[in-house]
Protein backbone atom coordinates (compact mmCIF):
# COMPACT_ATOMS: atom_id res chain seq x y z
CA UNK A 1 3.02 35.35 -19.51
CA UNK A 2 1.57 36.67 -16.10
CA UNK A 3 -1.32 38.47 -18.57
CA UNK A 4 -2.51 35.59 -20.13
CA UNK A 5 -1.58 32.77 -17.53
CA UNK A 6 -3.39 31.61 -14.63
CA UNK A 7 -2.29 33.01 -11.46
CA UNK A 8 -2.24 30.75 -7.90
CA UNK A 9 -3.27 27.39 -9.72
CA UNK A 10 -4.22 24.45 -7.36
CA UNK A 11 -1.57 22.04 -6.65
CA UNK A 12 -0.52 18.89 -5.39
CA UNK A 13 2.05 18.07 -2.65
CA UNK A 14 4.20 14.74 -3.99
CA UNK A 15 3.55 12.84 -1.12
CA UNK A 16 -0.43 13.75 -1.76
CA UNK A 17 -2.21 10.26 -3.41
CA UNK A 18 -3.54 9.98 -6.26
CA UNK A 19 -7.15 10.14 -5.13
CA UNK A 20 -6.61 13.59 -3.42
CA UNK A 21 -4.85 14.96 -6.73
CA UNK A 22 -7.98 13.39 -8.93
CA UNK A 23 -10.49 14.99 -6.21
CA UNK A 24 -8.72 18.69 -6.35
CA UNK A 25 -9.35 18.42 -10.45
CA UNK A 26 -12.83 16.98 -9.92
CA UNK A 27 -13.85 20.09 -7.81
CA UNK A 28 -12.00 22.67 -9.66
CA UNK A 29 -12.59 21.64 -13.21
CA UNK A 30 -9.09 21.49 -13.99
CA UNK A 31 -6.86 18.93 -15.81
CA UNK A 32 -3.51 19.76 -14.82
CA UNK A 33 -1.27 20.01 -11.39
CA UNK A 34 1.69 21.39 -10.30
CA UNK A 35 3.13 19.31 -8.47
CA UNK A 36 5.84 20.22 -5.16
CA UNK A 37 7.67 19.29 -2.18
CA UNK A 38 7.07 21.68 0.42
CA UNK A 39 7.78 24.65 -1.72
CA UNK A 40 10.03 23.83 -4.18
CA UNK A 41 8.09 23.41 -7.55
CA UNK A 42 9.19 19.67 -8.96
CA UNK A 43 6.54 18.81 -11.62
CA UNK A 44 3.37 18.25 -12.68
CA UNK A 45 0.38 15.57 -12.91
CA UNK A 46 -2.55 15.47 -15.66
CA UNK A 47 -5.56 13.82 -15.61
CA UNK A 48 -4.10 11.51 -18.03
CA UNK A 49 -1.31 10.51 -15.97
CA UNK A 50 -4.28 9.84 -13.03
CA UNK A 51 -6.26 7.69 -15.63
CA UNK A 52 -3.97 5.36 -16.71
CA UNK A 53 -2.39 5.16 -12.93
CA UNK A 54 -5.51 4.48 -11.92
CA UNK A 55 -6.63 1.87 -14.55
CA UNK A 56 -7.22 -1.55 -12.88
CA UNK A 57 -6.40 -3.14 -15.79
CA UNK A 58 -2.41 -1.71 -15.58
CA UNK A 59 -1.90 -3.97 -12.34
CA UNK A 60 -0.16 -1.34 -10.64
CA UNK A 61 -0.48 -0.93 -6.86
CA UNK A 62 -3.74 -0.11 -5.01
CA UNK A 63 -4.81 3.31 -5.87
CA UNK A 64 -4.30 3.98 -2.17
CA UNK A 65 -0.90 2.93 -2.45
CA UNK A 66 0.16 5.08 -4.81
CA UNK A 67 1.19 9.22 -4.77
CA UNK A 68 1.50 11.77 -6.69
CA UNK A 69 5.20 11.18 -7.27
CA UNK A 70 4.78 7.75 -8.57
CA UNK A 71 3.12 8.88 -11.74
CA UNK A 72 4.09 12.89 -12.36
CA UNK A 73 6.35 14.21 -14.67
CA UNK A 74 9.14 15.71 -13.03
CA UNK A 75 10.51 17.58 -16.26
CA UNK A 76 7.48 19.54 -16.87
CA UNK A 77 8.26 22.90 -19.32
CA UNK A 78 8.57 25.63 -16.77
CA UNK A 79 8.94 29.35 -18.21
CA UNK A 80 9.44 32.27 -15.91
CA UNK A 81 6.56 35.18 -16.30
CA UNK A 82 8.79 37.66 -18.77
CA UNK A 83 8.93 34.83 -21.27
CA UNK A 84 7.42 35.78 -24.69
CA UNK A 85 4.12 34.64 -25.76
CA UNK A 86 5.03 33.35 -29.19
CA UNK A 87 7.73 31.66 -27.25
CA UNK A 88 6.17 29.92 -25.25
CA UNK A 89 3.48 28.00 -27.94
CA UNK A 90 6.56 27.57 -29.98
CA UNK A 91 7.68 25.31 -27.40
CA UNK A 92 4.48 24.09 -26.33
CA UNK A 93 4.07 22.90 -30.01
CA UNK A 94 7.41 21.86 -30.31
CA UNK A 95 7.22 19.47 -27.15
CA UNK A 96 3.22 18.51 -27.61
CA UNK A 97 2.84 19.67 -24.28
CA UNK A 98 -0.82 21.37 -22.73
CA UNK A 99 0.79 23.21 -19.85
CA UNK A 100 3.49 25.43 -19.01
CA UNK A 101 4.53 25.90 -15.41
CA UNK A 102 4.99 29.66 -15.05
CA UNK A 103 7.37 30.83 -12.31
CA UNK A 104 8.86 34.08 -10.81
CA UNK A 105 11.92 34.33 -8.80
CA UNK A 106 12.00 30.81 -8.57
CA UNK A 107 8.35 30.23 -7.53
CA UNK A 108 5.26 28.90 -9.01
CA UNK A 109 3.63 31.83 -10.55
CA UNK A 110 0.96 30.38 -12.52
CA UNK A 111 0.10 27.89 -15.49
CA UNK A 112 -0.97 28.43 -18.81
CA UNK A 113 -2.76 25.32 -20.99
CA UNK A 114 -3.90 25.15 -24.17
CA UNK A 115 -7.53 26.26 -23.02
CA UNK A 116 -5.85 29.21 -21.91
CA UNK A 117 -4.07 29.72 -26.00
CA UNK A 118 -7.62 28.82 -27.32
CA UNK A 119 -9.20 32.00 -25.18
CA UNK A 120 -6.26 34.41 -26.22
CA UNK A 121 -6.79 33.10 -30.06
CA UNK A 122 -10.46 33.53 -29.76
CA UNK A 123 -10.60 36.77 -28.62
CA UNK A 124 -7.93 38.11 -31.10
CA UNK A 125 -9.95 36.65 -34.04
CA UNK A 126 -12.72 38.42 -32.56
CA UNK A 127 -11.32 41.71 -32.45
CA UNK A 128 -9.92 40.81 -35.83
CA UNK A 129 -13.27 39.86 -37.84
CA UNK A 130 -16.11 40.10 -35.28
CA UNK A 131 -19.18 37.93 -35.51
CA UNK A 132 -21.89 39.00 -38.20
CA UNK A 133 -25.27 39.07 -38.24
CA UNK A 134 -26.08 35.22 -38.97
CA UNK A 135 -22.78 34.23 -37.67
CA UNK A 136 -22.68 31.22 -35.07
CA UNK A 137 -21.70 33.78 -31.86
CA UNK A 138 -20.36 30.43 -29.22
């Protein structure tokens, strides 16, 4: 995993709100966050989660009155960094999950998201059958 995941990913504290985890993912492109308290690792929050929390039309709380805790999911898959590939998107699959929380010893490593499966498929289909002449080259 620690080859193909991404290492030191932005995250959110649980007591954070909602508009500072939605800001972080703004700025940094990015559509998923682990989430922890202090520095144990205790979840995770997607844009989706943020979306619908923050959808007027749900009459939940003020967006200012509500945190990161309120709408993360605190039993996100978590794999530690020797777990196998194949594994791994097994799982994901199996669980129609986007992310994997990657730890080691205990800590958050890393994650790894679909856009990071898409890159390692792409490139292996590359090296497999490269592009021709002709050949859409994304």
């Amino acid at each position: 995993m620690r080859a193909v995941m991404t290492a030191f990913p932005y995250f959110v504290q649980a007591g954070d709100s909602l508009l500072v985890a939605r800001t972080l993912m703004v700025q940094h492109g990015v559509r998923h966050l682990p989430v922890k308290e202090g520095d144990r690792l205790v979840g995770i929050v997607t844009d989706r989660d943020l979306k619908r929390a923050l959808d007027p039309d749900l009459g939940l709380p003020p967006k200012d009155e509500l945190f990161v805790r309120d709408v993360s999911v605190a039993d996100a898959y978590v794999v530690d960094t020797g777990e196998p590939l194949d594994r791994v998107l097994d799982e994901m699959a199996a669980r129609h999950v986007g992310s994997v929380l990657v730890t080691s010893h205990g800590r958050l490593a890393g994650i790894f998201t679909t856009i990071d499966a898409c890159r390692i498929l792409c490139a292996r289909l590359r090296a497999v059958a490269p592009p021709g002449p002709g050949d859409d080259a994304a």
